[in-house]
Protein backbone atom coordinates (compact mmCIF):
# COMPACT_ATOMS: atom_id res chain seq x y z
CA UNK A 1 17.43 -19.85 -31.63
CA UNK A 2 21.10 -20.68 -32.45
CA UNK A 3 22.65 -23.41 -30.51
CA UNK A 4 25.67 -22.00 -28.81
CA UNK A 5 27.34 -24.83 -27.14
CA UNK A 6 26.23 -28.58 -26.64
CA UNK A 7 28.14 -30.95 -24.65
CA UNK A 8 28.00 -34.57 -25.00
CA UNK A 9 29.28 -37.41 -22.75
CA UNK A 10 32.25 -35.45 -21.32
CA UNK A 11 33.77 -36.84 -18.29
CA UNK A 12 37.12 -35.43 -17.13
CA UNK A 13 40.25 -36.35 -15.70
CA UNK A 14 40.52 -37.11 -11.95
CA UNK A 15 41.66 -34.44 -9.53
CA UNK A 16 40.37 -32.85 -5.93
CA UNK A 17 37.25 -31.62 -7.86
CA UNK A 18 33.91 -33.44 -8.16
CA UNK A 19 34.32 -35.38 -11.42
CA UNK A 20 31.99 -34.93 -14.64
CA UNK A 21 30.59 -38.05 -15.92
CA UNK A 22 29.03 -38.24 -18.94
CA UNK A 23 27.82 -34.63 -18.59
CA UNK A 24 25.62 -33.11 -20.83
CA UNK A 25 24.65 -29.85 -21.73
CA UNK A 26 22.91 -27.53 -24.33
CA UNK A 27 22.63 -23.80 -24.29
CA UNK A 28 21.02 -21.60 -27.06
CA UNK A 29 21.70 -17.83 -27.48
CA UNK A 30 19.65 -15.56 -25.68
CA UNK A 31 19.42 -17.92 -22.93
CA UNK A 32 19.22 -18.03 -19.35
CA UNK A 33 19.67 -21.52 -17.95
CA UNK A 34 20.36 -22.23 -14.46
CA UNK A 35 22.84 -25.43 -13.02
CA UNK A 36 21.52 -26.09 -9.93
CA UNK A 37 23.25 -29.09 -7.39
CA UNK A 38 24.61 -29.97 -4.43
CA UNK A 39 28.71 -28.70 -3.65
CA UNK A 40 30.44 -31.56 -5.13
CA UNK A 41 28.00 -32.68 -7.54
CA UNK A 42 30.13 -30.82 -10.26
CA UNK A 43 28.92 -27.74 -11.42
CA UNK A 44 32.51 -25.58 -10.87
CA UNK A 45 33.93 -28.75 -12.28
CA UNK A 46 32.60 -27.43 -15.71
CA UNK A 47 33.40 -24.19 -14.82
CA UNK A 48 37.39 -25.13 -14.83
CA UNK A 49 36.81 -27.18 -17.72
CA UNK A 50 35.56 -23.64 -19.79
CA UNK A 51 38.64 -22.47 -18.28
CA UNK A 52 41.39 -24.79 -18.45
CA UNK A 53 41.66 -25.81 -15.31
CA UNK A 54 40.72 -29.39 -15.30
CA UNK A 55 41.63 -32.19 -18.43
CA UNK A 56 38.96 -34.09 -20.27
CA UNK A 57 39.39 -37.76 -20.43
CA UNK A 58 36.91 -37.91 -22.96
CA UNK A 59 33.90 -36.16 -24.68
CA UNK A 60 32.71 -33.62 -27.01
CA UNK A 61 31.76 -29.97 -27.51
CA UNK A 62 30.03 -28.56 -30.49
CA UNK A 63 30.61 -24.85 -30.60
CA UNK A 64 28.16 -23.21 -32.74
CA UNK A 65 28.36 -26.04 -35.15
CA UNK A 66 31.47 -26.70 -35.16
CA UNK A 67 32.90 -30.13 -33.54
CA UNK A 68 35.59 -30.23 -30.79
CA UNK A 69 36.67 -33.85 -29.62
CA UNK A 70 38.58 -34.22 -26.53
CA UNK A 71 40.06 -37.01 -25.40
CA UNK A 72 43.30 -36.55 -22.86
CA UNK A 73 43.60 -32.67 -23.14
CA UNK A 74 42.98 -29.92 -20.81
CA UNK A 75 41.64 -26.85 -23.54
CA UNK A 76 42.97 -23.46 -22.65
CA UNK A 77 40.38 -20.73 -21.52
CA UNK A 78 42.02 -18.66 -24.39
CA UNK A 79 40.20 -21.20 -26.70
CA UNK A 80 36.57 -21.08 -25.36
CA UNK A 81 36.87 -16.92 -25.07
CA UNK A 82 37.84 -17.16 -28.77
CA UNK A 83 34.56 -18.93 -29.73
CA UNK A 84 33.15 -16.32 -27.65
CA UNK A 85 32.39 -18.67 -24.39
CA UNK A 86 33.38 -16.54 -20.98
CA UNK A 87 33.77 -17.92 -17.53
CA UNK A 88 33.23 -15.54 -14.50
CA UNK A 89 33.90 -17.48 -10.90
CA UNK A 90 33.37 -15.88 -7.32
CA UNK A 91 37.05 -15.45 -7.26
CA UNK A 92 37.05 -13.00 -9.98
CA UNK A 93 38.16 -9.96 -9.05
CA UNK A 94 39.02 -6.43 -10.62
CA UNK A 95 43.00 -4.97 -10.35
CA UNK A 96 42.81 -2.95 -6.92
CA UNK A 97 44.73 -0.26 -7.83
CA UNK A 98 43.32 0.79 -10.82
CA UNK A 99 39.80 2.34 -11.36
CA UNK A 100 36.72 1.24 -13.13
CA UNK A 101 37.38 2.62 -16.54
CA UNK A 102 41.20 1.28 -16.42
CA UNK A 103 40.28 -2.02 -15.29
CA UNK A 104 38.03 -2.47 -18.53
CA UNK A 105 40.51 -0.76 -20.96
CA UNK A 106 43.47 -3.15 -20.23
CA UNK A 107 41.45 -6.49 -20.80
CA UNK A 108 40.22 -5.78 -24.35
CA UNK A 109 40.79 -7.76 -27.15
CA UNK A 110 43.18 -6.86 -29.95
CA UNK A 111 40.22 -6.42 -32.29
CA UNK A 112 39.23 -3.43 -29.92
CA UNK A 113 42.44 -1.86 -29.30
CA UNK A 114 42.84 -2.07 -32.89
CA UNK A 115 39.46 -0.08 -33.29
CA UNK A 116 40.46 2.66 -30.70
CA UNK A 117 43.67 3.10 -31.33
CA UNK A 118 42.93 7.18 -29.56
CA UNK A 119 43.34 6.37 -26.25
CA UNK A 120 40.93 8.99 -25.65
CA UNK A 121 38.09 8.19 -27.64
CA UNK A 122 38.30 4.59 -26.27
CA UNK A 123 38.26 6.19 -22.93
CA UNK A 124 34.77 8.07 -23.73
CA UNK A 125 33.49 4.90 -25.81
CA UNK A 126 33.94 2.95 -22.28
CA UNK A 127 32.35 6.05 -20.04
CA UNK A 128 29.19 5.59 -22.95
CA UNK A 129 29.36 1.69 -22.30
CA UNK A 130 29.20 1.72 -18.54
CA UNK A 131 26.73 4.65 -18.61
CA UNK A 132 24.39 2.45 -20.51
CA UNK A 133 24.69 -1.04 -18.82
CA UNK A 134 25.79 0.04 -15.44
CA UNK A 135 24.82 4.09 -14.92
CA UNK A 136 24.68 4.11 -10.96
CA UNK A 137 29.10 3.24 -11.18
CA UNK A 138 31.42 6.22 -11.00
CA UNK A 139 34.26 5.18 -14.02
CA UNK A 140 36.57 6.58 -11.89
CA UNK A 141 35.78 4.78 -8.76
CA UNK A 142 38.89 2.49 -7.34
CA UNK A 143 37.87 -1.23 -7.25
CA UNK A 144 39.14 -1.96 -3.88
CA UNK A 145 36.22 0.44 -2.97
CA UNK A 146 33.53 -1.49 -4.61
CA UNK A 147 31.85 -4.77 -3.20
CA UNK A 148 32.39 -8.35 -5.13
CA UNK A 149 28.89 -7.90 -6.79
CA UNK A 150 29.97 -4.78 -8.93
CA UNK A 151 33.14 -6.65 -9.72
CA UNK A 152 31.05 -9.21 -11.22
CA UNK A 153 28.88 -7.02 -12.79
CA UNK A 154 31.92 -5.24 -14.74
CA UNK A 155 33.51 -8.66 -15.63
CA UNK A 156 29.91 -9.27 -17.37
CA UNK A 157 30.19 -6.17 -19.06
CA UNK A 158 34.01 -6.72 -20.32
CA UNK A 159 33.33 -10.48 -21.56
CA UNK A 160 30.23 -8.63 -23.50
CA UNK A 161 32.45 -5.82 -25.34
CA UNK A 162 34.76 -8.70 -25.67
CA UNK A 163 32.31 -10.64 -28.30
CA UNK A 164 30.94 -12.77 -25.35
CA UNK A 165 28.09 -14.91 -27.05
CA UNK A 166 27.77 -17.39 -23.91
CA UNK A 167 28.86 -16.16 -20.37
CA UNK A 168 29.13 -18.96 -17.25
CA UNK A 169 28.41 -17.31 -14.11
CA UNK A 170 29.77 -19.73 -11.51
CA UNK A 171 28.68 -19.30 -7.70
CA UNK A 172 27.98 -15.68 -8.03
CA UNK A 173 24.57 -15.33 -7.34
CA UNK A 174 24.88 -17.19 -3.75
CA UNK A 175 27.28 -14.29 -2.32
CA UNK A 176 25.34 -11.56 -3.60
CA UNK A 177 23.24 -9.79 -1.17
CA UNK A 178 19.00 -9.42 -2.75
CA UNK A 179 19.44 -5.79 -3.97
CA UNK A 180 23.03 -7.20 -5.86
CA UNK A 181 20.71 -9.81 -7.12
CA UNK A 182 18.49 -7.56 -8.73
CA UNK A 183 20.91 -5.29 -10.30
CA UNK A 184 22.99 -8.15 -11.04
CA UNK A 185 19.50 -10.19 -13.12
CA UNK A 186 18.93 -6.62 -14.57
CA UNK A 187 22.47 -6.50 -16.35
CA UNK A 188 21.59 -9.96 -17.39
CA UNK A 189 18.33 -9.10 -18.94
CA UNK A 190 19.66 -5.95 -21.01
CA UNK A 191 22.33 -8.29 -22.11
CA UNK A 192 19.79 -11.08 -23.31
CA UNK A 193 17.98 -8.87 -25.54
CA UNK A 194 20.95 -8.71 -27.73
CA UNK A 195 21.74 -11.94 -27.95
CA UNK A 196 23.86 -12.99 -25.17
CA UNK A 197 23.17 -16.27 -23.19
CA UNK A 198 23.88 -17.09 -19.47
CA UNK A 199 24.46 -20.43 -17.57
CA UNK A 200 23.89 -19.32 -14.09
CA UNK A 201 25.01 -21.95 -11.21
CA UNK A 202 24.48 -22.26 -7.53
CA UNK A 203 23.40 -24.47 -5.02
CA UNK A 204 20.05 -23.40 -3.51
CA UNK A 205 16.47 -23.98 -4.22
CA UNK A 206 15.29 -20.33 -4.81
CA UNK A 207 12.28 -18.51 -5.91
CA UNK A 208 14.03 -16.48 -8.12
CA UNK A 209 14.41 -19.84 -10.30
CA UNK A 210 11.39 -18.85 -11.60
CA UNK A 211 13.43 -16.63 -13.70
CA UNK A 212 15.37 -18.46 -15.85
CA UNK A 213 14.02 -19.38 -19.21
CA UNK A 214 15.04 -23.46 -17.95
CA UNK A 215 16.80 -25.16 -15.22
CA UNK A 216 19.46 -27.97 -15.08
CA UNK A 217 19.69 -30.12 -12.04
CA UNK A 218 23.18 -31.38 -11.52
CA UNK A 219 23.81 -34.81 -9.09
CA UNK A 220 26.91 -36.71 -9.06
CA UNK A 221 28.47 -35.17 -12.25
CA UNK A 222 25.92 -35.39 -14.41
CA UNK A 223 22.60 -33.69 -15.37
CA UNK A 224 19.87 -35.33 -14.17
CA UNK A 225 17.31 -33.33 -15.58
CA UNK A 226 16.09 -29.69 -16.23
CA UNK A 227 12.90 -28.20 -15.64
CA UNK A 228 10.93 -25.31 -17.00
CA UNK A 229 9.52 -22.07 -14.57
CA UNK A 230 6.21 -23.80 -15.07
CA UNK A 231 7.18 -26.51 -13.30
CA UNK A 232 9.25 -25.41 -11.00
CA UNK A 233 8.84 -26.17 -7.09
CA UNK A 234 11.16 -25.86 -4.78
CA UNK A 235 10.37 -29.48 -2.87
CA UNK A 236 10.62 -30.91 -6.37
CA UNK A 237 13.47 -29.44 -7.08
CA UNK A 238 14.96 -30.72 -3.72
CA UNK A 239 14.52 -33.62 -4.17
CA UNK A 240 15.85 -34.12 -7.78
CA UNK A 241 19.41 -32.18 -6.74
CA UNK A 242 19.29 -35.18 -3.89
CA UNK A 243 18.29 -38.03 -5.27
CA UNK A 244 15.67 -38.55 -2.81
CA UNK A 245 12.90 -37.57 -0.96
CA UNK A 246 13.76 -34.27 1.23
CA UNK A 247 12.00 -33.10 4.08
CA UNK A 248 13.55 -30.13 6.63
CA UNK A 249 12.95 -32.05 10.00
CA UNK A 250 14.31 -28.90 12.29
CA UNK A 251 11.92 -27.88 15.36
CA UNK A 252 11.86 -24.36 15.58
CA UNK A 253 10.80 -22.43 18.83
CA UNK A 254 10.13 -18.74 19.70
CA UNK A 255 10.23 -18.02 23.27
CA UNK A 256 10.56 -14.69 25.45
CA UNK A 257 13.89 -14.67 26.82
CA UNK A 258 14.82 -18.09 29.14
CA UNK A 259 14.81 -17.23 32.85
CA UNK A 260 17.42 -18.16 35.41
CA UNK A 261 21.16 -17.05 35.34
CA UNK A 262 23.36 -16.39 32.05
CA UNK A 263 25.41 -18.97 30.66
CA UNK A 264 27.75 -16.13 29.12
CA UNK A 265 27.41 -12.46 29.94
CA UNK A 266 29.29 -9.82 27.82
CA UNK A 267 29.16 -6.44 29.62
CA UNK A 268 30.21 -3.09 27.59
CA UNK A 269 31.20 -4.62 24.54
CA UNK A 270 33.77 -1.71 22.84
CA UNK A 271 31.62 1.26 21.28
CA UNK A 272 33.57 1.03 18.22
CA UNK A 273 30.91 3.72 15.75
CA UNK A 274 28.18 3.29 18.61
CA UNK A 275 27.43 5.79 20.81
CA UNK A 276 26.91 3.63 23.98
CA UNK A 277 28.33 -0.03 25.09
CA UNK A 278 26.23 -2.85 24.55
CA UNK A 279 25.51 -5.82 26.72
CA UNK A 280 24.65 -9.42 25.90
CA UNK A 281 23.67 -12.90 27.56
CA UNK A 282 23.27 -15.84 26.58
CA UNK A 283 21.32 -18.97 28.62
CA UNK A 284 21.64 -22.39 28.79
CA UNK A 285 19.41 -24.13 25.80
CA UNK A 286 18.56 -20.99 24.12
CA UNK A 287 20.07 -20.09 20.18
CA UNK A 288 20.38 -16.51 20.77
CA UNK A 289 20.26 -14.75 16.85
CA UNK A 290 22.46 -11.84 15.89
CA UNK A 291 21.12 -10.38 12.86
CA UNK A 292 24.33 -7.91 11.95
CA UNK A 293 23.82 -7.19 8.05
CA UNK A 294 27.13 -4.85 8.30
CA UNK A 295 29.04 -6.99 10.53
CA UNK A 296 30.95 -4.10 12.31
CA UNK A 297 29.22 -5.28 15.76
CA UNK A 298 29.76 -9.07 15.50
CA UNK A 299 33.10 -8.41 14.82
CA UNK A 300 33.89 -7.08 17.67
CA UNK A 301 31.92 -9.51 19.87
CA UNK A 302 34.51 -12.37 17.60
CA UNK A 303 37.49 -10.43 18.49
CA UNK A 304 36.58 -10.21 22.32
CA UNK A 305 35.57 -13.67 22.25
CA UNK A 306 38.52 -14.80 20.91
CA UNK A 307 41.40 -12.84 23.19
CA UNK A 308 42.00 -10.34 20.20
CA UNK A 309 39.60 -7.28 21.32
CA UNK A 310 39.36 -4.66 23.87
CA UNK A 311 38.22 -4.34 27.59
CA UNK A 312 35.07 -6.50 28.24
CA UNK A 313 33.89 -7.74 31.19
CA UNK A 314 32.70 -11.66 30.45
CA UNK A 315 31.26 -14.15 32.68
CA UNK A 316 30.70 -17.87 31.96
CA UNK A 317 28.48 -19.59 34.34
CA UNK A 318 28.57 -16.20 36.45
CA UNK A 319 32.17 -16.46 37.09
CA UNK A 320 34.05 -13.47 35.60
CA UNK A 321 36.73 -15.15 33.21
CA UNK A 322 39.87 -12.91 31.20
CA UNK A 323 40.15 -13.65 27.50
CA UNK A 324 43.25 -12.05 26.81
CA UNK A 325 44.35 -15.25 23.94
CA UNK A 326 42.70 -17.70 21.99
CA UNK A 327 43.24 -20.83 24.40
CA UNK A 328 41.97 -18.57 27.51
CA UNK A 329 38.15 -18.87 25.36
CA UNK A 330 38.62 -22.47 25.10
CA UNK A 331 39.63 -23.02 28.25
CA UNK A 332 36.33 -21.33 29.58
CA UNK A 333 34.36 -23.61 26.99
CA UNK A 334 33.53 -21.15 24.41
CA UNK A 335 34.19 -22.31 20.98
CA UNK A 336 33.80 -20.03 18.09
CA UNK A 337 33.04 -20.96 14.56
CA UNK A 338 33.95 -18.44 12.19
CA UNK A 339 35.71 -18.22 8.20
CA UNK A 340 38.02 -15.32 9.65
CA UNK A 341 40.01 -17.58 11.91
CA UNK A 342 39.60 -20.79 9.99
CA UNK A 343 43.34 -20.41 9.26
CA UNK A 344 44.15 -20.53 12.58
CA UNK A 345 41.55 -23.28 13.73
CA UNK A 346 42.62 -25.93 11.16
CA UNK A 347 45.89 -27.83 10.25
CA UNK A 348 45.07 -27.54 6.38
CA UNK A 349 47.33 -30.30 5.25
CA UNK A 350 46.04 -32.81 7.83
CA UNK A 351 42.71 -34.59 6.76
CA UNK A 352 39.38 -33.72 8.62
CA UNK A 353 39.81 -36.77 11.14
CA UNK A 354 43.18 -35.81 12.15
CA UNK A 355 42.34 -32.33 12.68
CA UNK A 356 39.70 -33.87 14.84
CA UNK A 357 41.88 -36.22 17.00
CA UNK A 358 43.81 -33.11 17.37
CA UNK A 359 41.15 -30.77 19.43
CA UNK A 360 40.10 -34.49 20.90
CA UNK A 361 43.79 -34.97 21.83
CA UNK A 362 44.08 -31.04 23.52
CA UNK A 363 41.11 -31.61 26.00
CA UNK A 364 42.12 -35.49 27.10
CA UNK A 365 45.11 -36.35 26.02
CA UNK A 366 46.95 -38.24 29.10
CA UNK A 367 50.74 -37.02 30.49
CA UNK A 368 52.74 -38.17 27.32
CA UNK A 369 50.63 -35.92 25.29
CA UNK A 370 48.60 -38.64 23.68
CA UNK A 371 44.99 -40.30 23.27
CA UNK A 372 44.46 -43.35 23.48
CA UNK A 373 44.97 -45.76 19.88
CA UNK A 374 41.46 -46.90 20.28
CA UNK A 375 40.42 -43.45 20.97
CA UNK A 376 41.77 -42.41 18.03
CA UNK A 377 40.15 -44.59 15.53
CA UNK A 378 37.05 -44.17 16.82
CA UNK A 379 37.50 -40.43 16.17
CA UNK A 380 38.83 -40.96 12.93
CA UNK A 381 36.49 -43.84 11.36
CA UNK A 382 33.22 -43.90 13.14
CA UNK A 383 32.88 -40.03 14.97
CA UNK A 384 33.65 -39.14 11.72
CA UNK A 385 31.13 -40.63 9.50
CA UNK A 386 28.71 -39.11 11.68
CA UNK A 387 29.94 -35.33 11.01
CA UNK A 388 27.82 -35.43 7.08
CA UNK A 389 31.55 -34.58 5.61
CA UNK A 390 31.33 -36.93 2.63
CA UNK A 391 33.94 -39.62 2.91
CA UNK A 392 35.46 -38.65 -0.51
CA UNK A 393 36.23 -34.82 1.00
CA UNK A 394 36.71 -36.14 4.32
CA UNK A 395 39.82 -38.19 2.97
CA UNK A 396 41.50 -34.29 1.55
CA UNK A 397 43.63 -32.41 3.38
CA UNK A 398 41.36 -30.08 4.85
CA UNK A 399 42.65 -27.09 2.08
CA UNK A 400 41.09 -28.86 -0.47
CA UNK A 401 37.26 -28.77 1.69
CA UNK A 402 34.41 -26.53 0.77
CA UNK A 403 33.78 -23.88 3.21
CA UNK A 404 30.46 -25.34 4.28
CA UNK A 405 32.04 -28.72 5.07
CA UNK A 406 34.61 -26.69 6.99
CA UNK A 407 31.78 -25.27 9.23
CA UNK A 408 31.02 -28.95 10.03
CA UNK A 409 33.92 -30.07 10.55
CA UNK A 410 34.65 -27.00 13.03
CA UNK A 411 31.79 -27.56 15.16
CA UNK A 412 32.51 -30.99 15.68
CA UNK A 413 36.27 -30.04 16.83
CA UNK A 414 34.91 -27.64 18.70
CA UNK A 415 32.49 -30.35 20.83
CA UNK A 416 35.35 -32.39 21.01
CA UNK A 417 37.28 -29.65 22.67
CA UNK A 418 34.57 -29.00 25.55
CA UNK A 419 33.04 -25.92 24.10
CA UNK A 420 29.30 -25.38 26.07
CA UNK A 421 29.19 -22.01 24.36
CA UNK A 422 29.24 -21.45 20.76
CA UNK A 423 29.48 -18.66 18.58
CA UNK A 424 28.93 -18.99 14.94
CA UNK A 425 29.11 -16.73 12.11
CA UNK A 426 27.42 -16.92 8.77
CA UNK A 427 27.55 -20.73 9.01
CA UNK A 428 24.83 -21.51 6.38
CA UNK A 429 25.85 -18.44 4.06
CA UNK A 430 26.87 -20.48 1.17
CA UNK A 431 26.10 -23.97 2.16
CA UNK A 432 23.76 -25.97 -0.65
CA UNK A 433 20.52 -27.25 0.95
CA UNK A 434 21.57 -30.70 2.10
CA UNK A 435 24.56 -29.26 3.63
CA UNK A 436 22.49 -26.13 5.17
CA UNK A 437 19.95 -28.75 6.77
CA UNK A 438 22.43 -30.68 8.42
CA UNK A 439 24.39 -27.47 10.18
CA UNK A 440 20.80 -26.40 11.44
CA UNK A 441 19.97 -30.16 12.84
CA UNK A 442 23.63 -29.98 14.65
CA UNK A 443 22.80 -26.60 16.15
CA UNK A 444 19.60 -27.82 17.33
CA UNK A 445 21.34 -30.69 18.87
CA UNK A 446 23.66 -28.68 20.95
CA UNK A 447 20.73 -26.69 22.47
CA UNK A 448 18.99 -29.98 23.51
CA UNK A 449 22.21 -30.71 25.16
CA UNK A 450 21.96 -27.24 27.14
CA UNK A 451 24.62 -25.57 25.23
CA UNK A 452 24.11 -22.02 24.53
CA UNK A 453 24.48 -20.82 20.71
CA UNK A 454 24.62 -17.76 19.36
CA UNK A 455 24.28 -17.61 15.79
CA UNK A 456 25.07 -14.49 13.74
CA UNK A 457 24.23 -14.07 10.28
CA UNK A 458 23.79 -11.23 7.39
CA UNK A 459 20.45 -12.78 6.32
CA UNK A 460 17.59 -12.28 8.91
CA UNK A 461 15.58 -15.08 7.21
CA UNK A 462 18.10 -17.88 8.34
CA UNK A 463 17.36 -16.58 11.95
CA UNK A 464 13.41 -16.07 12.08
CA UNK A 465 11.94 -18.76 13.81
CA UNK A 466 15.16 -20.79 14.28
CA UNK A 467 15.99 -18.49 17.24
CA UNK A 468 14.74 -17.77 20.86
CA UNK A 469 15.85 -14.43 20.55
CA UNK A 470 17.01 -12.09 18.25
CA UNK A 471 19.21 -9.29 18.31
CA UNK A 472 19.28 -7.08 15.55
CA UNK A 473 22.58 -3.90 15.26
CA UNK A 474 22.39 -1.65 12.72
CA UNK A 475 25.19 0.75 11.76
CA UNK A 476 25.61 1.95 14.68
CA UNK A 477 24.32 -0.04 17.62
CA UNK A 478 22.04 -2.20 18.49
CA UNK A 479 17.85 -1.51 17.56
């Protein structure tokens, strides 16, 4: 096999990214390897660094052969695609207004304008090429109508016509539902056959590891090792991505529902597609699941939640409360934990312990609007080392956090704001294992406490067995 790229020793310049030290790397066409690691521990780190987004302090790259020192420099992505080395992120998206066929057209390399200088017969060379890799996509379908996963999937494709000989896939695979998966490792394959090699990175243990021909464990910007399918295991895996011995140490119960009266009642929730209203309670010490894999129906239950829906008759604590603004919820001590109103929840150039102090500061702060000094250490130095935000993100503004941080860091604001209810959406969706583990252990917490959680989420395996109940909605209404 050739040897496509092989890093050696790089470490690059600092920034709000996890740093790469002495990173290595070795890829060989044809290949599928996969990066696996922790958030932080520096796999989208390389990512910028294949696209010019982050400087090298020092290292070097052999591409095909062919020696590359850097020492200072931040390399353009112009110069990696040139040597054939493509970089896809989850950000990458298609232009909205244009269609399939249009959106592959404009991208293409001088070499292959050059070549189809027709405009028509490039048109109909482009129909043949997505007919062959990708059949079940219209050409002429608009990409605002097509999910992140096909957008992927057509980048892949583009990079390929492009002369890709390496393409980086980085934290793709983690948003993509399992059918996308499949499609999206069956594009993969075709494209392996002739040649092309993949580096594939996320940050779960998975089975579909098994897959890749090896896999790199990434810890603390470096790789710590790589493994072959043969030897993969996902507790061994574990704990090489930690750096220690990893064990899951969440109790899981499944109960019939809890007698005794509702700690939150929602009564005729809007019918939205539905045919009928729905109703919903939640006790005291119970983790009620939602299982909502189109998310039309938890929606809704957000908006209400939150003062931004319809006419719903709520109760907390069999009191009948109005939730006609955001404060009204909080007020009644439901605190909701979702990515759609993180913009609103957070102060995203204060740091995580002074967005903290904040929601400490809007439940107790005395007459002049204040907590206490001593109140407000504590809060910022030792309630926050006990969140799991790393000390190194915890000292960002809270823009610069990863989402699954931001999940933490949102329940905790919300304890410290009196919330005995919450609702929380997709929190574990893209958090790496470490991160994932220490969410659950916090929402089992709360329910020892005798808070009430409900917990919605896409993926009906993060709910099995976690929950005392589960509601599942399909399209349109609840099954």
């Amino acid at each position: 096999m050739e040897e496509l790229i092989r890093i050696r020793n790089l470490c690059t310049e600092d920034s709000n990214k996890a740093a790469l030290y002495n990173f290595r790397l070795q890829v060989f066409s044809g290949e599928l390897l996969a990066l696996v690691g922790l958030n932080g521990s520096g796999k989208s780190t390389l990512a910028d660094v294949l696209t010019g987004g982050i400087g090298v302090k020092r290292g070097d790259i052999f591409l095909r052969g062919a020696h590359v020192k850097l020492e200072g420099q931040r390399v353009s992505r112009l110069f990696f695609e040139k040597r054939g080395i493509y970089t896809i992120k989850n950000e990458n998206r298609l232009i909205g207004n244009l269609n399939v066929s249009e959106n592959m057209s404009i991208s293409l390399k001088r070499r292959m304008r050059d070549l189809l200088k027709n405009p028509g017969r490039k048109g109909t060379l482009l129909d043949l090429t997505l007919k062959e890799f990708l059949p079940l996509i219209n050409p002429q379908s608009n990409a605002l109508d097509l999910p992140p996963a096909i957008h992927w999937e057509i980048g892949i494709l583009k990079a390929y016509i492009e002369g890709a000989r390496l393409i980086v896939l980085d934290r793709i695979i983690e948003f993509c539902s399992s059918n996308e998966r499949r499609e999206l490792f069956r594009l993969i394959n075709i494209l392996k056959t002739k040649g092309t090699a993949f580096v594939v990175s996320f940050n779960k243990t998975a089975s579909f590891l098994r897959e890749f021909d090896r896999i790199g464990i990434v810890r603390n910007g470096g790789l710590s090792g790589i493994l072959h399918p043969s030897d993969y295991d996902s507790k061994t895996v574990a704990n090489l991505i930690i750096g220690r011995e990893y064990s899951e140490g969440i109790s899981i119960r499944k109960e019939s529902p809890v007698p005794g009266r509702p700690l939150l009642e929602v009564h005729e929730l809007s019918p939205g597609r539905s045919s009928e209203d729905l109703d919903l309670s939640l006790h005291s010490a119970e983790i009620l699941g939602i299982y909502d894999p189109v998310q039309d129906r938890s929606e809704e239950l957000i908006n209400v939640l939150s003062g931004s829906g319809g006419s719903t008759r709520i109760a907390v604590d069999g009191r009948a409360v109005e939730i006609s603004e955001t404060y009204h919820a909080v007020r009644a001590g439901i605190g909701i934990v979702s990515e759609k109103i993180f913009d609103t929840l957070f102060f995203m150039d204060l740091t995580a312990g002074e967005n903290l102090a904040i929601s400490a500061a809007r439940r107790s702060a005395g007459p002049g609007g204040n907590i206490p000094s001593s109140a407000d250490r504590y809060i910022r130095s030792t309630y926050l080392a006990h969140t799991g935000i790393p000390a190194a993100a915890a000292a960002l503004p809270v823009k610069y956090i990863e989402k699954d941080y931001l999940f933490l860091l949102a329940i905790h604001m919300r304890i410290l704001s009196g919330a005995r209810i919450f609702i929380l959406e997709n929190p574990v969706r893209r958090a790496d294992l470490l991160t994932h583990n220490m969410i659950y252990q916090r929402i089992e917490s709360l329910r020892k406490s005798g808070t009430g959680v409900i917990f919605i989420s896409t993926d009906f395996t993060e709910l099995d067995g976690f929950c005392d109940r589960i509601v599942q909605y399909d399209k349109i209404g609840a099954l």
